[in-house]
Protein backbone atom coordinates (compact mmCIF):
# COMPACT_ATOMS: atom_id res chain seq x y z
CA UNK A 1 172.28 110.40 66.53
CA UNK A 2 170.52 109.32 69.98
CA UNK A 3 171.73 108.54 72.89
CA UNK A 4 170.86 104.48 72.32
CA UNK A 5 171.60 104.79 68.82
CA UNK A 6 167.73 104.04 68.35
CA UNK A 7 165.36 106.27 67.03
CA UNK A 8 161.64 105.76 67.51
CA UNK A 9 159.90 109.33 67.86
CA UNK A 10 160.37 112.49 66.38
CA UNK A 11 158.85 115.42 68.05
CA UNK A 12 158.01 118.83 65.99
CA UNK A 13 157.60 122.42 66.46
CA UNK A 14 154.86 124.16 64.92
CA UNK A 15 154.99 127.68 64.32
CA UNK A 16 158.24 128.99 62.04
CA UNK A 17 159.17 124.90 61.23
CA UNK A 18 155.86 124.31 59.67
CA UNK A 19 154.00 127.59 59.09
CA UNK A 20 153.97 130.55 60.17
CA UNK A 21 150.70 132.14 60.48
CA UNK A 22 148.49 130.79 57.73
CA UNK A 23 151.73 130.29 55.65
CA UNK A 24 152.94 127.05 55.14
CA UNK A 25 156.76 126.85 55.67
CA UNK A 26 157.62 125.61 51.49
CA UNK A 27 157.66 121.64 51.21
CA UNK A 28 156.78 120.89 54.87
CA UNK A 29 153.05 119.63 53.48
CA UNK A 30 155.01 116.66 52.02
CA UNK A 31 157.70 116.18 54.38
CA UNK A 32 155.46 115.72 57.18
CA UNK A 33 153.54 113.15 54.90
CA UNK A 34 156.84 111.25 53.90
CA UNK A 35 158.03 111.14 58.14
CA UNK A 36 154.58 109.51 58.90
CA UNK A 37 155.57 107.08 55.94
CA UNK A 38 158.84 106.06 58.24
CA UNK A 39 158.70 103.75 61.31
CA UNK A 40 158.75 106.55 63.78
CA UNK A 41 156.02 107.86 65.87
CA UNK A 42 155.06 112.09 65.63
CA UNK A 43 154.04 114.08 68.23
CA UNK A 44 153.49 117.96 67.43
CA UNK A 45 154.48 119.84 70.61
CA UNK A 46 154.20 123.99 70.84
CA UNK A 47 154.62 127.02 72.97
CA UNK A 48 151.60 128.56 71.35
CA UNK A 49 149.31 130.52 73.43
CA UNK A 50 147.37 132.58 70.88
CA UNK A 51 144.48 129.94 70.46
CA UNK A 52 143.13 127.03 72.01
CA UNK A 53 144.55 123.54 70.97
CA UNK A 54 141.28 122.95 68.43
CA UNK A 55 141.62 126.27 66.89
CA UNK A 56 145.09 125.02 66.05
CA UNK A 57 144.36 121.93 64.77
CA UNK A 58 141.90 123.67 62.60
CA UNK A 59 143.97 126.16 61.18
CA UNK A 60 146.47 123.29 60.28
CA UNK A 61 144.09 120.82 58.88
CA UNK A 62 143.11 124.18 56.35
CA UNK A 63 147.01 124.39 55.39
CA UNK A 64 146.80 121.39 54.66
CA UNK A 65 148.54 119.38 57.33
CA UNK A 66 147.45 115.97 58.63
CA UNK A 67 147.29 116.63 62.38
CA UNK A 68 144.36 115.51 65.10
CA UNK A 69 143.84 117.00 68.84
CA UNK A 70 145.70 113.56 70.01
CA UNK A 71 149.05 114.25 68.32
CA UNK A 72 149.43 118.01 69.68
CA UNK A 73 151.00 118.83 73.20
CA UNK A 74 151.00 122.00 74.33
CA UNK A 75 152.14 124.68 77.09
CA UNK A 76 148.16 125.39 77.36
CA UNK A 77 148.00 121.76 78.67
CA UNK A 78 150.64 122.35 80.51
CA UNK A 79 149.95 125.28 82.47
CA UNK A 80 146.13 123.98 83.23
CA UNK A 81 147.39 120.93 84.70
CA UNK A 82 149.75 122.84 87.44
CA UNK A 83 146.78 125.51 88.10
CA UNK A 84 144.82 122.50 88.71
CA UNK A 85 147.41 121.21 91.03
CA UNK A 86 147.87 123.97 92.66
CA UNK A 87 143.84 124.49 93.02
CA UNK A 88 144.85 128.11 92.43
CA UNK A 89 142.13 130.73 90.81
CA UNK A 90 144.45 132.60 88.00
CA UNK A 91 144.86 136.00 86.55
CA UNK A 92 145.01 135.04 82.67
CA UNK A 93 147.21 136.68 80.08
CA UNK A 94 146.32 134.64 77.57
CA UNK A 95 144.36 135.92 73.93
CA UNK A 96 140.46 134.92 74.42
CA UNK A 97 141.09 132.53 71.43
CA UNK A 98 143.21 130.53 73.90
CA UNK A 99 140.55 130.75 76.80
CA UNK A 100 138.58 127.46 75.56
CA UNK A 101 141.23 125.54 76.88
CA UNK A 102 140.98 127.14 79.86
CA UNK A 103 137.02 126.29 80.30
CA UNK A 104 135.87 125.22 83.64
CA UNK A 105 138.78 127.34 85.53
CA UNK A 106 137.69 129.75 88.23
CA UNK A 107 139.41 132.88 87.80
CA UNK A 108 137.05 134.89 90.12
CA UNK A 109 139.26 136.90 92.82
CA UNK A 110 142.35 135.54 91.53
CA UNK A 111 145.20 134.86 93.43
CA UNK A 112 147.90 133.62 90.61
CA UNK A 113 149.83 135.10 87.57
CA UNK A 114 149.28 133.24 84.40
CA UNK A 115 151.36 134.47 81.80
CA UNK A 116 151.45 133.23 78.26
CA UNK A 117 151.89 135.33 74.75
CA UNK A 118 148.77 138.10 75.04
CA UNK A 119 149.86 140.77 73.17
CA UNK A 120 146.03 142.20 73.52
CA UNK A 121 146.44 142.40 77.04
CA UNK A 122 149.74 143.63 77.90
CA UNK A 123 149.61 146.82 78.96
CA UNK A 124 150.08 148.97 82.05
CA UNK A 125 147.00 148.57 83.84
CA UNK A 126 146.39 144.60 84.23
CA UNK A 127 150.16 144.07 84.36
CA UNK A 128 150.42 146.29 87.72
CA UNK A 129 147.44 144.50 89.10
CA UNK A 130 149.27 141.42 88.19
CA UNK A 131 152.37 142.94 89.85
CA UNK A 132 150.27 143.77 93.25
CA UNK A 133 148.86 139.80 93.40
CA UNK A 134 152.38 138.59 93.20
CA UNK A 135 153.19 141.39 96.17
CA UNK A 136 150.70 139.57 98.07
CA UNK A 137 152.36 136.50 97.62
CA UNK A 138 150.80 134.87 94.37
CA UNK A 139 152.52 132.24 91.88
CA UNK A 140 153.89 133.60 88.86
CA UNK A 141 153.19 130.77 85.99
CA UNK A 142 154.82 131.25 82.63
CA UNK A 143 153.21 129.26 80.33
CA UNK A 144 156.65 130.03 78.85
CA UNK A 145 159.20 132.55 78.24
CA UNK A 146 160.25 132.76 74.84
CA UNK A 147 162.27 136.20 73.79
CA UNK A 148 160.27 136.32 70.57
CA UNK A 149 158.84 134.83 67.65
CA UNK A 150 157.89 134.92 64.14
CA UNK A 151 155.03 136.93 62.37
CA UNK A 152 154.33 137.30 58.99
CA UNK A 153 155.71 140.73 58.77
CA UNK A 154 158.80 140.24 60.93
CA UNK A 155 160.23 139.53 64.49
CA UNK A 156 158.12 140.08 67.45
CA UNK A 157 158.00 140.37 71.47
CA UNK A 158 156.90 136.84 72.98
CA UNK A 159 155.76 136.36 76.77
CA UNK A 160 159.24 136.39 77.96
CA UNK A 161 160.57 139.75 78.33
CA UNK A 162 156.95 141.07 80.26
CA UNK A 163 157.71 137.80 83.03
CA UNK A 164 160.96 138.54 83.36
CA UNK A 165 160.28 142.25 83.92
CA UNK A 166 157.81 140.97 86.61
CA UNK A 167 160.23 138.60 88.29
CA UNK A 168 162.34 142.00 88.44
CA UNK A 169 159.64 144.26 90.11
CA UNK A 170 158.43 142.20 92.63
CA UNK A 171 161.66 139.23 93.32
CA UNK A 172 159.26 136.35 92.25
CA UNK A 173 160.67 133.36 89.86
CA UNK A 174 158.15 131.97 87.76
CA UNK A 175 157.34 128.15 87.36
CA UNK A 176 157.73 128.09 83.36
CA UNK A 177 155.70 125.49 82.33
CA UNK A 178 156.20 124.84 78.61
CA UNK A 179 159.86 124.58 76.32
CA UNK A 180 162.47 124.34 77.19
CA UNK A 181 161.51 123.03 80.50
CA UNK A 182 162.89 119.39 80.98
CA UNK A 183 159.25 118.40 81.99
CA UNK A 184 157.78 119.55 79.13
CA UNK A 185 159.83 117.64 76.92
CA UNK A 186 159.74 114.30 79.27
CA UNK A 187 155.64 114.29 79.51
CA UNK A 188 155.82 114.34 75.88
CA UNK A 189 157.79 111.87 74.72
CA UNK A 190 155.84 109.45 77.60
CA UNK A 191 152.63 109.84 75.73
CA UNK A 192 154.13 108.04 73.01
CA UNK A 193 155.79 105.03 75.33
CA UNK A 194 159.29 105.48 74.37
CA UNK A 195 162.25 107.40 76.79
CA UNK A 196 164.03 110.27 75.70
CA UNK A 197 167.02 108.95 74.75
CA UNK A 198 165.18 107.56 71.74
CA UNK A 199 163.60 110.59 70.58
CA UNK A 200 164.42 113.63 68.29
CA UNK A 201 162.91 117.22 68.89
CA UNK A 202 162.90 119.01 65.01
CA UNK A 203 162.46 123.21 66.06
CA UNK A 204 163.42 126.68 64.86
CA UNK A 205 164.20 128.00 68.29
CA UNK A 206 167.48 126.85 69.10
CA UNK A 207 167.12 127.14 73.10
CA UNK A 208 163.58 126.15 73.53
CA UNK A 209 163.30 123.68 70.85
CA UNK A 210 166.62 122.06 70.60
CA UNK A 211 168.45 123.46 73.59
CA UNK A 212 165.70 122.14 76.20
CA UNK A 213 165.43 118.66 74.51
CA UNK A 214 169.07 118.03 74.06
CA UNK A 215 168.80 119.26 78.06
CA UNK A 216 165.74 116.26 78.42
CA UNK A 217 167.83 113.79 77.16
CA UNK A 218 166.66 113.99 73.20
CA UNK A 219 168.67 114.80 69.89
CA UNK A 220 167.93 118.19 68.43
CA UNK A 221 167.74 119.21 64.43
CA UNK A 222 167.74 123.18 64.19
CA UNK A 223 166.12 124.08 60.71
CA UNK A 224 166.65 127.61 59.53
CA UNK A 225 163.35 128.80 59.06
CA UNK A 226 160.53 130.95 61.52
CA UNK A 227 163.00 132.81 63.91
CA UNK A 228 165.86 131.06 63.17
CA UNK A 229 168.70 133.29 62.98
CA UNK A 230 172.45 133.33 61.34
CA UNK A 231 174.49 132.30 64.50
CA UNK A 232 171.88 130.89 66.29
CA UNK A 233 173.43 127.38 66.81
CA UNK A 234 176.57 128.92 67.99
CA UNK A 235 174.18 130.03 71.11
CA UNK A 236 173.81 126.83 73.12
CA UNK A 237 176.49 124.21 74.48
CA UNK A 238 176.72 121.05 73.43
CA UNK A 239 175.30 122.54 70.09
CA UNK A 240 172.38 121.09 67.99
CA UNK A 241 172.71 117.36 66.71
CA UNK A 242 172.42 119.11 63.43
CA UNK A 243 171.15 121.98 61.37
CA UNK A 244 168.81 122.04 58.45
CA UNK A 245 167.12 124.66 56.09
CA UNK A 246 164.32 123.47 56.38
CA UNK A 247 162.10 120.97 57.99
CA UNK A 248 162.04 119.21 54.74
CA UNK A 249 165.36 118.48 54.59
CA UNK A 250 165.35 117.74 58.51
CA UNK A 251 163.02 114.58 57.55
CA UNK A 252 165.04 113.97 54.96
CA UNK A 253 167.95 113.74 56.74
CA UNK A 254 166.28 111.43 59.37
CA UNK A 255 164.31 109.26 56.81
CA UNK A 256 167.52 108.32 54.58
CA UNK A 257 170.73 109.33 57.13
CA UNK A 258 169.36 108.71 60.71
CA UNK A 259 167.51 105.42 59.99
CA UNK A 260 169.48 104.14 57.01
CA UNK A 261 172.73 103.99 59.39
């Protein structure tokens, strides 16, 4: 189900494959226990841009989930790293609980766009002074551009669709920084010490879950839970390795099918 045939990391979405909200996604308490239990190492990798990396942690340690600061990988990182590179002083859309991660970061007299999911902050005002800096000839970072996610009561907007409309306005292409970029996925898997080809990427999001690992070189289980909608794995070519419910029969699948072969 790799590339090499030999399967030594699994990586996993967070929101809408293990919880959504403070909802645990049913049996994925246990499943995550039983993967840990197989010969494979974990690494928890997310597009989430509501809170900072330890408020994550937190709120999945009080689900219930065994998960430490080490194991999670996210966009946040991501997108500090390149402002860091670029020594660049950003405009953040980004909710304050996400700022922490962010600490240290000049943003006085900004002169770059960073765009993740800030649903507090989008509206007409900062996004036209956002527009104006990229006029003057600012970066556009997208911590990512996801069309939408889950919520407890239903679909909603993600980051995406307010980049894209200020690629439109002002002929700027953002640097996306988080899934489904091939980086993303690459810088992941090398924290654990194994290549690509030997990894699996378990998501709801079948383009920036599965789509962009299957891109980076990975397999890619699709579980029908968080966004996940009918049809969705009809949506990206070559489609997913496979598709599960749920992410409890995704482990299952790799625990007793995957490694067992």
């Amino acid at each position: 189900m790799t590339t090499t045939g030999r399967l030594s990391a699994v990586l996993v979405d967070l929101s809408g494959t293990l919880h959504v909200e403070d909802t645990v996604i049913p049996g994925a308490v246990e499943a995550l226990r039983r993967l840990r239990q197989c010969p494979l190492k974990v690494k928890f990798v997310t597009n989430t841009t509501k809170e900072s990396k330890q408020m994550l942690v937190d709120r999945l340690q009080k689900l219930g989930f065994d998960v430490q600061p080490e194991e999670v990988f996210t966009s946040l990182t991501a997108a500090r790293n390149l402002v860091e590179e670029l020594k660049v002083r950003p405009m953040l859309f980004v909710q304050d609980s996400a700022l922490p991660d962010f600490e240290g970061i000049d943003t006085t007299n900004p002169n770059a766009v960073v765009i993740g999911l800030a649903p507090d902050k989008f509206n007409y005002r900062p996004l036209n002074d956002a527009f104006r800096l990229l006029l003057e000839g600012a970066p556009l970072i997208a911590i990512h551009k996801a069309r939408y996610y889950k919520k407890s009561d239903g679909l909603s907007l993600g980051p995406g669709p307010f980049v894209t409309g200020l690629e439109y306005a002002t002929d700027v292409t953002a640097t996306v920084v988080g899934k489904p970029e091939t980086t993303f996925f690459r810088e992941a898997v090398k924290t654990l010490g194994c290549a690509p080809e030997d990894a699996l990427m378990i998501g709801d999001d079948v383009r920036d879950d599965v789509g962009g690992a299957q891109v980076a070189g990975m397999a890619g289980i699709l579980v029908k839970t968080g966004k996940y909608r009918p049809g969705d794995e009809e949506k990206i070519n070559p489609p997913p390795t496979t598709v599960c419910d749920s992410f409890s029969e995704a482990v299952y699948y790799i625990c007793n099918k995957i490694l067992k072969t």
